[in-house]
PDB file of N, CA and C in Angstrom:
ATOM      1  N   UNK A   1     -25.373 -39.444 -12.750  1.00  0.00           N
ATOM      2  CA  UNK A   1     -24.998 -40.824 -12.462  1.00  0.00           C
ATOM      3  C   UNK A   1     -25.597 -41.727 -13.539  1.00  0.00           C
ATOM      4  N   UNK A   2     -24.749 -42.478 -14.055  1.00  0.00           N
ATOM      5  CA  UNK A   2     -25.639 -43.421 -15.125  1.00  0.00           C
ATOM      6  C   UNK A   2     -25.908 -44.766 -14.541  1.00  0.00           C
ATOM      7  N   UNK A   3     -27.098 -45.072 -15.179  1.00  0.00           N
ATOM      8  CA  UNK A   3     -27.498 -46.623 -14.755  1.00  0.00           C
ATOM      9  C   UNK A   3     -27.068 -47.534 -15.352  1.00  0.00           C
ATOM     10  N   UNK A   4     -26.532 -48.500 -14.440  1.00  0.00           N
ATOM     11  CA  UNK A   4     -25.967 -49.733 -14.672  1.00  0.00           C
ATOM     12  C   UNK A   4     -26.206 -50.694 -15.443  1.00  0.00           C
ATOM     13  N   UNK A   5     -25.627 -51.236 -16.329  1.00  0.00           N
ATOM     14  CA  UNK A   5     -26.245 -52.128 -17.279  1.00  0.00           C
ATOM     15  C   UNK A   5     -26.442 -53.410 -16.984  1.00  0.00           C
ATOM     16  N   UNK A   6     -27.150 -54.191 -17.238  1.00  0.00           N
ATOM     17  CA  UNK A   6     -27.333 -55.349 -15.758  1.00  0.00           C
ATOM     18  C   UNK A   6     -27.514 -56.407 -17.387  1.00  0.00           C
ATOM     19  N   UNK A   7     -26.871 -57.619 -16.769  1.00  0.00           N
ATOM     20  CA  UNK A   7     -26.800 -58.926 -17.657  1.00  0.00           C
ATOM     21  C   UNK A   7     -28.406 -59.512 -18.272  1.00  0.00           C
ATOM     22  N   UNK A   8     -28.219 -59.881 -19.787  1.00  0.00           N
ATOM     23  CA  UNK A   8     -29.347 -59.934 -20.384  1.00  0.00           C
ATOM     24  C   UNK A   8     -29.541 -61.275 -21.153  1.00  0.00           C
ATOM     25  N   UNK A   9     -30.680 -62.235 -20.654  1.00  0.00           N
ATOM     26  CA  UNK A   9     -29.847 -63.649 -21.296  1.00  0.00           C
ATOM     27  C   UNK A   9     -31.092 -63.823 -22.572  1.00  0.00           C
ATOM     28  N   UNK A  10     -31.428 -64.595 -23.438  1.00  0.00           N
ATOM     29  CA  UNK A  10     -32.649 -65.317 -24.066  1.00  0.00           C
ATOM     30  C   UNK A  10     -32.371 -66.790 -23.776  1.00  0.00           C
ATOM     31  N   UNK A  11     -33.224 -67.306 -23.204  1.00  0.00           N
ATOM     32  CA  UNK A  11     -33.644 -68.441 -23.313  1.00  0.00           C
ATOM     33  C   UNK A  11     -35.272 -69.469 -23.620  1.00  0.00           C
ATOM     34  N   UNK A  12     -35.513 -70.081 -23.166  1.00  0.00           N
ATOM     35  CA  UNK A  12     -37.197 -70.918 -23.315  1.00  0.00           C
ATOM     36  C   UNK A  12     -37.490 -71.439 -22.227  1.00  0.00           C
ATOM     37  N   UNK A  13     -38.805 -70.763 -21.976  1.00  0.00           N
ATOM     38  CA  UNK A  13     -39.181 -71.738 -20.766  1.00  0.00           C
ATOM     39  C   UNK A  13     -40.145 -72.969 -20.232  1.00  0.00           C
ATOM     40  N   UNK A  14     -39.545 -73.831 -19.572  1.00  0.00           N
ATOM     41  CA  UNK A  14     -39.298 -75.245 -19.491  1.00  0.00           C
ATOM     42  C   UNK A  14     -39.934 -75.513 -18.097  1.00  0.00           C
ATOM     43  N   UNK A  15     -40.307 -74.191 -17.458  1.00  0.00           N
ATOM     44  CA  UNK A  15     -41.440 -74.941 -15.985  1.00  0.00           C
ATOM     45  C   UNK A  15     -42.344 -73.817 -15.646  1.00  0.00           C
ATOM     46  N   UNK A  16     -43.542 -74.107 -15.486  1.00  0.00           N
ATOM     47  CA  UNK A  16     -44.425 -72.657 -14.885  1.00  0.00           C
ATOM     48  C   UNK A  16     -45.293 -72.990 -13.441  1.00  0.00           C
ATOM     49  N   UNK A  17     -44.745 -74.047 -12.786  1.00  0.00           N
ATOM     50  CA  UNK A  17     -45.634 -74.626 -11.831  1.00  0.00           C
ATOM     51  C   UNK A  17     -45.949 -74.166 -10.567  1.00  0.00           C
ATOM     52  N   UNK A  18     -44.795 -72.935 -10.510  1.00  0.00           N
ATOM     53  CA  UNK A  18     -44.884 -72.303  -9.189  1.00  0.00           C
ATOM     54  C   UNK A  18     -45.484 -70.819  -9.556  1.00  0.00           C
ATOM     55  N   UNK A  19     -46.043 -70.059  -8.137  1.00  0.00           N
ATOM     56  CA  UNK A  19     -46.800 -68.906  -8.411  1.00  0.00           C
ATOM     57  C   UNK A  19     -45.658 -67.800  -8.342  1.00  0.00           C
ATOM     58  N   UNK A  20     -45.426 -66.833  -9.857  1.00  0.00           N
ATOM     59  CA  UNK A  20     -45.172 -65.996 -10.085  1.00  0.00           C
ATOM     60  C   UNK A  20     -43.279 -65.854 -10.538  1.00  0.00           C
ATOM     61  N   UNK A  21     -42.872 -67.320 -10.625  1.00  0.00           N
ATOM     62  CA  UNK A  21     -41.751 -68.014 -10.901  1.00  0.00           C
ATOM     63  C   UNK A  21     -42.107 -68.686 -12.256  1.00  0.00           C
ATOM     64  N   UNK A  22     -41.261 -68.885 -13.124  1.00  0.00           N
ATOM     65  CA  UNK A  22     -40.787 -69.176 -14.171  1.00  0.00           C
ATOM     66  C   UNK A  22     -39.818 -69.883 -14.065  1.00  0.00           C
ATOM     67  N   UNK A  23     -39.510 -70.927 -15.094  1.00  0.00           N
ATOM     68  CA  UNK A  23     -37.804 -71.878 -14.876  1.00  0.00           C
ATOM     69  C   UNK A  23     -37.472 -71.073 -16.388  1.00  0.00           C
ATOM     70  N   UNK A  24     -36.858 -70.872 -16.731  1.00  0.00           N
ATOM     71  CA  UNK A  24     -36.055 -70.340 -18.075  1.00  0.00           C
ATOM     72  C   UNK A  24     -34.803 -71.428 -18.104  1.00  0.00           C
ATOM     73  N   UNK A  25     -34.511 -72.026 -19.096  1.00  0.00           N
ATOM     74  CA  UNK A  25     -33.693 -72.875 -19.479  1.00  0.00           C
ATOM     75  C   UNK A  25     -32.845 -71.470 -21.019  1.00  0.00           C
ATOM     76  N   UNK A  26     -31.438 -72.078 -20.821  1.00  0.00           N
ATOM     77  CA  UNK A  26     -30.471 -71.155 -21.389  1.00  0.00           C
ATOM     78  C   UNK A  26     -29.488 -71.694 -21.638  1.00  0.00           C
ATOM     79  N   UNK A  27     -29.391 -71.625 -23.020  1.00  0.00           N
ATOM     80  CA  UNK A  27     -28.176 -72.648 -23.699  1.00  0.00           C
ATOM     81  C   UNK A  27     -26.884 -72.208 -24.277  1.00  0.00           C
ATOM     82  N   UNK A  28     -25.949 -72.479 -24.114  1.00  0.00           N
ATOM     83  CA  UNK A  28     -24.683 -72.099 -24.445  1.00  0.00           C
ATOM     84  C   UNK A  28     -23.279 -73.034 -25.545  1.00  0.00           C
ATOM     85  N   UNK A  29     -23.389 -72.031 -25.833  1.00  0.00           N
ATOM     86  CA  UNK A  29     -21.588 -73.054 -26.465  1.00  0.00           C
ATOM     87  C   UNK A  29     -20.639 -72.806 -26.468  1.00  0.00           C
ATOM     88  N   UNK A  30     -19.449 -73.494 -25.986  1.00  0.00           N
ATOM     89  CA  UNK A  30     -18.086 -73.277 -25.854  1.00  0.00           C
ATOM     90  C   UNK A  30     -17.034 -73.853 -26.314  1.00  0.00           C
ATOM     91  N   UNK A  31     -15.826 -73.494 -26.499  1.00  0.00           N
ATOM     92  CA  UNK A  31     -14.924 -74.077 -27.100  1.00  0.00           C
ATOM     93  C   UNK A  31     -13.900 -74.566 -26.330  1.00  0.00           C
ATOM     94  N   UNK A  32     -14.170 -76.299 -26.116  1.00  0.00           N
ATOM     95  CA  UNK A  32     -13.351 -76.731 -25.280  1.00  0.00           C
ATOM     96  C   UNK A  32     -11.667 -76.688 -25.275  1.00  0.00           C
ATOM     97  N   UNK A  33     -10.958 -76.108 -24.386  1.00  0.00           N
ATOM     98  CA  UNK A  33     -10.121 -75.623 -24.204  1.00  0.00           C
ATOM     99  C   UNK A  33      -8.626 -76.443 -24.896  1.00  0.00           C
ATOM    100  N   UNK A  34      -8.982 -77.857 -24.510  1.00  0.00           N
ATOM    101  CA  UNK A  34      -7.466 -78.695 -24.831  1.00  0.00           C
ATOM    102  C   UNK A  34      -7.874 -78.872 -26.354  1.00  0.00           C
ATOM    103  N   UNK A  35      -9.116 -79.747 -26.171  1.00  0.00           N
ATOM    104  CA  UNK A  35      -9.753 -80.398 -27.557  1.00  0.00           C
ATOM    105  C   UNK A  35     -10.405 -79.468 -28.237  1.00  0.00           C
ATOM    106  N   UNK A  36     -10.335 -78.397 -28.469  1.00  0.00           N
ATOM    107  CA  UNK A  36     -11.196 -77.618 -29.472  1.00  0.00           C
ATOM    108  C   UNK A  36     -12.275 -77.977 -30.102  1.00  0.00           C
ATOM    109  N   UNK A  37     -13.190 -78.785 -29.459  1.00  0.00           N
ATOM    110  CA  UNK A  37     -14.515 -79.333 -29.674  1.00  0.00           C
ATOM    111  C   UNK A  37     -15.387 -78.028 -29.024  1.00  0.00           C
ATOM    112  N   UNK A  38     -16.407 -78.134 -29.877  1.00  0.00           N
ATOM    113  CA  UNK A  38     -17.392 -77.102 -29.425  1.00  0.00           C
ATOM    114  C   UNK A  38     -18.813 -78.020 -28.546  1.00  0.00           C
ATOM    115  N   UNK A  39     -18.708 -77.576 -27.128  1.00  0.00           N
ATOM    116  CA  UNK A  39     -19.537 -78.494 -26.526  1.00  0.00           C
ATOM    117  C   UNK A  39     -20.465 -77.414 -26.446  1.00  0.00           C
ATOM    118  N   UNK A  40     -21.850 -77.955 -25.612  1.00  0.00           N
ATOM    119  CA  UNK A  40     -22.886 -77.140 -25.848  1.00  0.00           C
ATOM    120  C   UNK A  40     -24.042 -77.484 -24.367  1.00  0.00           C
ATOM    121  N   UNK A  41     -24.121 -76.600 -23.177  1.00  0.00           N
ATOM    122  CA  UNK A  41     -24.391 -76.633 -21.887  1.00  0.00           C
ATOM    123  C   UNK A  41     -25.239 -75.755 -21.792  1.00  0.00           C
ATOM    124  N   UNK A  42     -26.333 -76.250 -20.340  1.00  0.00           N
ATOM    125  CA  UNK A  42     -27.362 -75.630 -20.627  1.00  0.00           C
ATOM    126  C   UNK A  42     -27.792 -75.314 -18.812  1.00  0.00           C
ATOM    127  N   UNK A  43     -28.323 -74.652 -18.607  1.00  0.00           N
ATOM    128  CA  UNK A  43     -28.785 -73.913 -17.074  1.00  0.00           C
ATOM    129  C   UNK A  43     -30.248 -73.492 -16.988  1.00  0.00           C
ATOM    130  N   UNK A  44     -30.432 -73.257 -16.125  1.00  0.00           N
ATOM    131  CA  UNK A  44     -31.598 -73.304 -15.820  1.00  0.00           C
ATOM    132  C   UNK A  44     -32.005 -72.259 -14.634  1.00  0.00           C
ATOM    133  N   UNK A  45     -32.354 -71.501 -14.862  1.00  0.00           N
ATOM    134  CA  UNK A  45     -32.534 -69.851 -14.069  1.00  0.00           C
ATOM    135  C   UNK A  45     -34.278 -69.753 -13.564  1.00  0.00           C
ATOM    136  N   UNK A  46     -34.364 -69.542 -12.439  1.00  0.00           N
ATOM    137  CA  UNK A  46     -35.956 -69.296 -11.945  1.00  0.00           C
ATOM    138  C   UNK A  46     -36.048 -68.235 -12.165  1.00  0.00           C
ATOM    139  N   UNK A  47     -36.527 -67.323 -12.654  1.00  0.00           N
ATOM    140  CA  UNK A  47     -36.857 -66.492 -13.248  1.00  0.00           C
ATOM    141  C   UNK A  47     -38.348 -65.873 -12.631  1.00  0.00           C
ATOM    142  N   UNK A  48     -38.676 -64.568 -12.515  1.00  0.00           N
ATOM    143  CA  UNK A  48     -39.766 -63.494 -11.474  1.00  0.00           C
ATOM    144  C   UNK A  48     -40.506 -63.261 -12.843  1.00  0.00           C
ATOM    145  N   UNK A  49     -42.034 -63.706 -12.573  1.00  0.00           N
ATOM    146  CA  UNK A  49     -43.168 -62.924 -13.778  1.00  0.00           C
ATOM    147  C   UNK A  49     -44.420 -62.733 -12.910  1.00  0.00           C
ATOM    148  N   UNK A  50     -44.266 -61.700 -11.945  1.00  0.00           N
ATOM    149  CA  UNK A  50     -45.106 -61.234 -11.631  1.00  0.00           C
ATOM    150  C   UNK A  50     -46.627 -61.766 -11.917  1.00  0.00           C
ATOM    151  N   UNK A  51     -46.879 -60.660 -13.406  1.00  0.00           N
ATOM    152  CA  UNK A  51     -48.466 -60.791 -14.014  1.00  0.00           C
ATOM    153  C   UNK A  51     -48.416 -62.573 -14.597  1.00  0.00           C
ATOM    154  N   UNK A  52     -47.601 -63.377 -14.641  1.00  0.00           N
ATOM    155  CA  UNK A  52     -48.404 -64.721 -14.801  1.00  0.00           C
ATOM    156  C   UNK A  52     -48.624 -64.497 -16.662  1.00  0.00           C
ATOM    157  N   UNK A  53     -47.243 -63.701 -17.496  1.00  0.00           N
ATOM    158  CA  UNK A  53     -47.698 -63.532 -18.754  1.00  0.00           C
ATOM    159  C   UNK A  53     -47.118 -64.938 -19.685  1.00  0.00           C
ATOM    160  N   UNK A  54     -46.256 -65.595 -19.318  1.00  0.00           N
ATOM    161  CA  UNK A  54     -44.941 -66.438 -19.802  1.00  0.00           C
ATOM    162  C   UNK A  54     -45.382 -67.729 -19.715  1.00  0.00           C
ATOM    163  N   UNK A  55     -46.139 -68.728 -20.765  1.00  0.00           N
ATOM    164  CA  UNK A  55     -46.167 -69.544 -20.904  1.00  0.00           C
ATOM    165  C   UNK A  55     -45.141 -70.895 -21.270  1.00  0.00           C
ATOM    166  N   UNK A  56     -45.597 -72.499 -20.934  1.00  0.00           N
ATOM    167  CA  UNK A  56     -44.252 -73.341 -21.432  1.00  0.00           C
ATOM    168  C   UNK A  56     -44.267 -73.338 -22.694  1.00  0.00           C
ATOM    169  N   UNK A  57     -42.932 -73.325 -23.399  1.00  0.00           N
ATOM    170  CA  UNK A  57     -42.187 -73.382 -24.508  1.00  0.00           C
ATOM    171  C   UNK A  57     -42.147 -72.249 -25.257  1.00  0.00           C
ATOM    172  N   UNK A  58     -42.509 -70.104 -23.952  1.00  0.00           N
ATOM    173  CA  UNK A  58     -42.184 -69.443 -24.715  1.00  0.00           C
ATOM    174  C   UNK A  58     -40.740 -68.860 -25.040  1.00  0.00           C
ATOM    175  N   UNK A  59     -40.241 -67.858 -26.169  1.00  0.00           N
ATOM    176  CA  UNK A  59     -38.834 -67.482 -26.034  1.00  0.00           C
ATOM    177  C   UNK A  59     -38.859 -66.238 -25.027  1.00  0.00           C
ATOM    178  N   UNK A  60     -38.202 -65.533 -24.306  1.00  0.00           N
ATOM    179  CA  UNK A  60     -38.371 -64.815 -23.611  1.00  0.00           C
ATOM    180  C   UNK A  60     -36.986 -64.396 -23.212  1.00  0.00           C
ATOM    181  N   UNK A  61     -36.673 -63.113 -22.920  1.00  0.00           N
ATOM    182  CA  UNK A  61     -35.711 -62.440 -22.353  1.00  0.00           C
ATOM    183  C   UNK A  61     -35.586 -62.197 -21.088  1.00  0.00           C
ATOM    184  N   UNK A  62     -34.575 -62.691 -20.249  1.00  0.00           N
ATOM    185  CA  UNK A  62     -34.401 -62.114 -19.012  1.00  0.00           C
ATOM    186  C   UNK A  62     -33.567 -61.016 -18.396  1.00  0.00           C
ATOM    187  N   UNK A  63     -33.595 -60.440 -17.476  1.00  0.00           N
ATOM    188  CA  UNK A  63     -32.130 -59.395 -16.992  1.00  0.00           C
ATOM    189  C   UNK A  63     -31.987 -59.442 -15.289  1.00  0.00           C
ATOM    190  N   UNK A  64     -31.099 -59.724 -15.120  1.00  0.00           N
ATOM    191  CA  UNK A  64     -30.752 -59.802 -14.053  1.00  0.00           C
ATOM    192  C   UNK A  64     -31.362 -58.960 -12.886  1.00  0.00           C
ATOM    193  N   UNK A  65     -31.473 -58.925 -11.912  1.00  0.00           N
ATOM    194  CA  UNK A  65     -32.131 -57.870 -10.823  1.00  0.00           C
ATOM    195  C   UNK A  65     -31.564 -58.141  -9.373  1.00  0.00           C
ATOM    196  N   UNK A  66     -31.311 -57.400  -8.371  1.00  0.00           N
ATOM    197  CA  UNK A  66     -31.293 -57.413  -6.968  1.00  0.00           C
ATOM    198  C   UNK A  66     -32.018 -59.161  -6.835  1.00  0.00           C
ATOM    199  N   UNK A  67     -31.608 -60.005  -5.807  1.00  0.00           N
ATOM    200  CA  UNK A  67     -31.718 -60.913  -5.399  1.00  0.00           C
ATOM    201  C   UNK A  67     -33.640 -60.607  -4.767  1.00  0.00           C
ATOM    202  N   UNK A  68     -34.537 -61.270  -5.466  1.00  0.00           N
ATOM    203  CA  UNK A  68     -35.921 -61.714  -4.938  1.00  0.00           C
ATOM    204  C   UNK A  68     -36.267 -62.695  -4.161  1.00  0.00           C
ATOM    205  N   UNK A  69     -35.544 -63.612  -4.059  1.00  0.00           N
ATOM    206  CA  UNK A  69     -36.034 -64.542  -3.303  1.00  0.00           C
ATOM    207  C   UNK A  69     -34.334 -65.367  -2.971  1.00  0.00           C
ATOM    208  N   UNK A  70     -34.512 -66.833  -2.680  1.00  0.00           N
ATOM    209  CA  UNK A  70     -33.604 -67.278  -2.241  1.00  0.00           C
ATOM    210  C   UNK A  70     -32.892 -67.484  -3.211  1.00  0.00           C
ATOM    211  N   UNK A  71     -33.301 -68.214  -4.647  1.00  0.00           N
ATOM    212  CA  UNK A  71     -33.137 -68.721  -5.679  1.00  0.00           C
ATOM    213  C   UNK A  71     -33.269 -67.681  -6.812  1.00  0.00           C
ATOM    214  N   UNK A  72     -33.883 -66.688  -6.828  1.00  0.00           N
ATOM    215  CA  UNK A  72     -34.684 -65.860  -8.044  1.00  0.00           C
ATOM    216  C   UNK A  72     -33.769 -64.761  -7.828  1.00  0.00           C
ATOM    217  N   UNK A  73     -32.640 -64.270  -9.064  1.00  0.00           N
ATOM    218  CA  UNK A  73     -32.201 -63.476  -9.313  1.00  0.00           C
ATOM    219  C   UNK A  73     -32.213 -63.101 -10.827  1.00  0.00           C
ATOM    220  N   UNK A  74     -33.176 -63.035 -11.351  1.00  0.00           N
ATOM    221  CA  UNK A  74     -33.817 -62.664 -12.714  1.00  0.00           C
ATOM    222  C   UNK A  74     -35.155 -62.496 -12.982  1.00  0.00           C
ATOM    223  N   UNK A  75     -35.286 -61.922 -13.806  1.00  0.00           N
ATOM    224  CA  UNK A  75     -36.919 -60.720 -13.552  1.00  0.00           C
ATOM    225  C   UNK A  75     -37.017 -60.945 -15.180  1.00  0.00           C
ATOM    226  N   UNK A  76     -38.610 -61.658 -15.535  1.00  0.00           N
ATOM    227  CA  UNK A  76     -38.795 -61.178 -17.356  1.00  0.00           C
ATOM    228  C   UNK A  76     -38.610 -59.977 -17.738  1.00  0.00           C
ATOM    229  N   UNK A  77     -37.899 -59.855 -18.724  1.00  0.00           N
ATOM    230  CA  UNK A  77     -38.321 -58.767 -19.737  1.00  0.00           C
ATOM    231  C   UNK A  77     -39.171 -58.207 -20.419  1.00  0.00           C
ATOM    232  N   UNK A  78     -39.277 -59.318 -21.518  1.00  0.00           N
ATOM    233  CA  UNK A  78     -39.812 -59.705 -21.994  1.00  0.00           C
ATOM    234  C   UNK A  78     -40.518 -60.666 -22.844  1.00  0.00           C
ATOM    235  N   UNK A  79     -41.496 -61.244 -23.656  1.00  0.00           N
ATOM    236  CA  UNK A  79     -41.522 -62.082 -24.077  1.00  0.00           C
ATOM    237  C   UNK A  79     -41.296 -61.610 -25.794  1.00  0.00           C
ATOM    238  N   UNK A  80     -40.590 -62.656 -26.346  1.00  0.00           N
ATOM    239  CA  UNK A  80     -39.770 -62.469 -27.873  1.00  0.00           C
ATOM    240  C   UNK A  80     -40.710 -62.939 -28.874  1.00  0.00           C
ATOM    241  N   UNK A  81     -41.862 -64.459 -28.652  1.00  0.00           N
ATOM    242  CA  UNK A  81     -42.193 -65.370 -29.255  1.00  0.00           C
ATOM    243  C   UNK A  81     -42.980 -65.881 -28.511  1.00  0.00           C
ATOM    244  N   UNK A  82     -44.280 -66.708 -28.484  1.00  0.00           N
ATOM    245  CA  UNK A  82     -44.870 -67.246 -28.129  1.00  0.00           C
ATOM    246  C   UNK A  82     -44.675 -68.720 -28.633  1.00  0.00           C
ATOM    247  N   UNK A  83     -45.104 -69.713 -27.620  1.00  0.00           N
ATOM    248  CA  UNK A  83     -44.961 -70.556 -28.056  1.00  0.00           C
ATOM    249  C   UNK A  83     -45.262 -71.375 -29.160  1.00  0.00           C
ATOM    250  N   UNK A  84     -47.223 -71.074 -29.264  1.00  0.00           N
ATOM    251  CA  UNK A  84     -48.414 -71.220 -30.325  1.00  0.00           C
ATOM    252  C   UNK A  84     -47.999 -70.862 -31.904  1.00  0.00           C
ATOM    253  N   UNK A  85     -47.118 -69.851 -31.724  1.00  0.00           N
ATOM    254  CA  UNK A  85     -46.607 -68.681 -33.149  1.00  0.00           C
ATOM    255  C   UNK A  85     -45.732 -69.547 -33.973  1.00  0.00           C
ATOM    256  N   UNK A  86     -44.712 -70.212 -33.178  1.00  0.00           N
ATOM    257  CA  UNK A  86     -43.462 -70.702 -33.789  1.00  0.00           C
ATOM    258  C   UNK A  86     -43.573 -71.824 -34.415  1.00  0.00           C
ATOM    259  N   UNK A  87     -45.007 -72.503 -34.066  1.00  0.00           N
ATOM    260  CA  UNK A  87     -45.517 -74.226 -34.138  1.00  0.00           C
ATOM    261  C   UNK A  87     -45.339 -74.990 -32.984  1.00  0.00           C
ATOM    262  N   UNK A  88     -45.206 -74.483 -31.997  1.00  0.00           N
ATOM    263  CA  UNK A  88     -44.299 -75.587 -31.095  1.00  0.00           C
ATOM    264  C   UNK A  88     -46.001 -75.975 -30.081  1.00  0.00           C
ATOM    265  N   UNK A  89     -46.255 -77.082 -30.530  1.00  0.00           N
ATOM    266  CA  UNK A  89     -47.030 -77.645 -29.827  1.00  0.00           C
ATOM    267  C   UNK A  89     -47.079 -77.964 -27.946  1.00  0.00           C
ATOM    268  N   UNK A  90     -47.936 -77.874 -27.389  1.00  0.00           N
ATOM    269  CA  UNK A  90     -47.680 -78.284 -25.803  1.00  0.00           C
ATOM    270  C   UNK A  90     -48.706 -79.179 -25.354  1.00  0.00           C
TER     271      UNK A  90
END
């Protein structure tokens, strides 16, 4: 039986205030359909980090998982970048 490949996003994260939750913010672009303007939309996923590793403004990978909570259907991966590394001040 092979395992399922489950959805994989990168985004930055933008809230750490709750215990063992993450906000991951995730940005996109699309090509508006009539007007062929490329607009550019953004979401915002609570995201599961257990160990408390994922600081604000790091890059980080998420993947989808079985539903955790009411809201939390994404689990870290991993982290890509730190925030400190890139320059990005907090």
């Amino acid at each position: 039986m092979e395992k399922k490949i489950r959805s994989e996003s990168i985004g930055e994260v933008v809230g750490t205030s709750q215990n063992q939750t993450v906000l991951v913010e995730i940005f996109r672009t699309y090509r508006h359909p009539q007007y062929g303007k490329y607009m550019k939309t953004s979401k915002v996923f609570p995201t599961h980090d257990p160990k408390g590793q994922a600081s604000l403004g790091d890059k980080v990978s998420i993947v989808g998982c079985r539903p955790i909570s009411k809201t939390k259907k994404w689990r870290l991966a991993r982290i890509l970048v730190k925030a400190g590394e890139r320059g990005v001040d907090i």
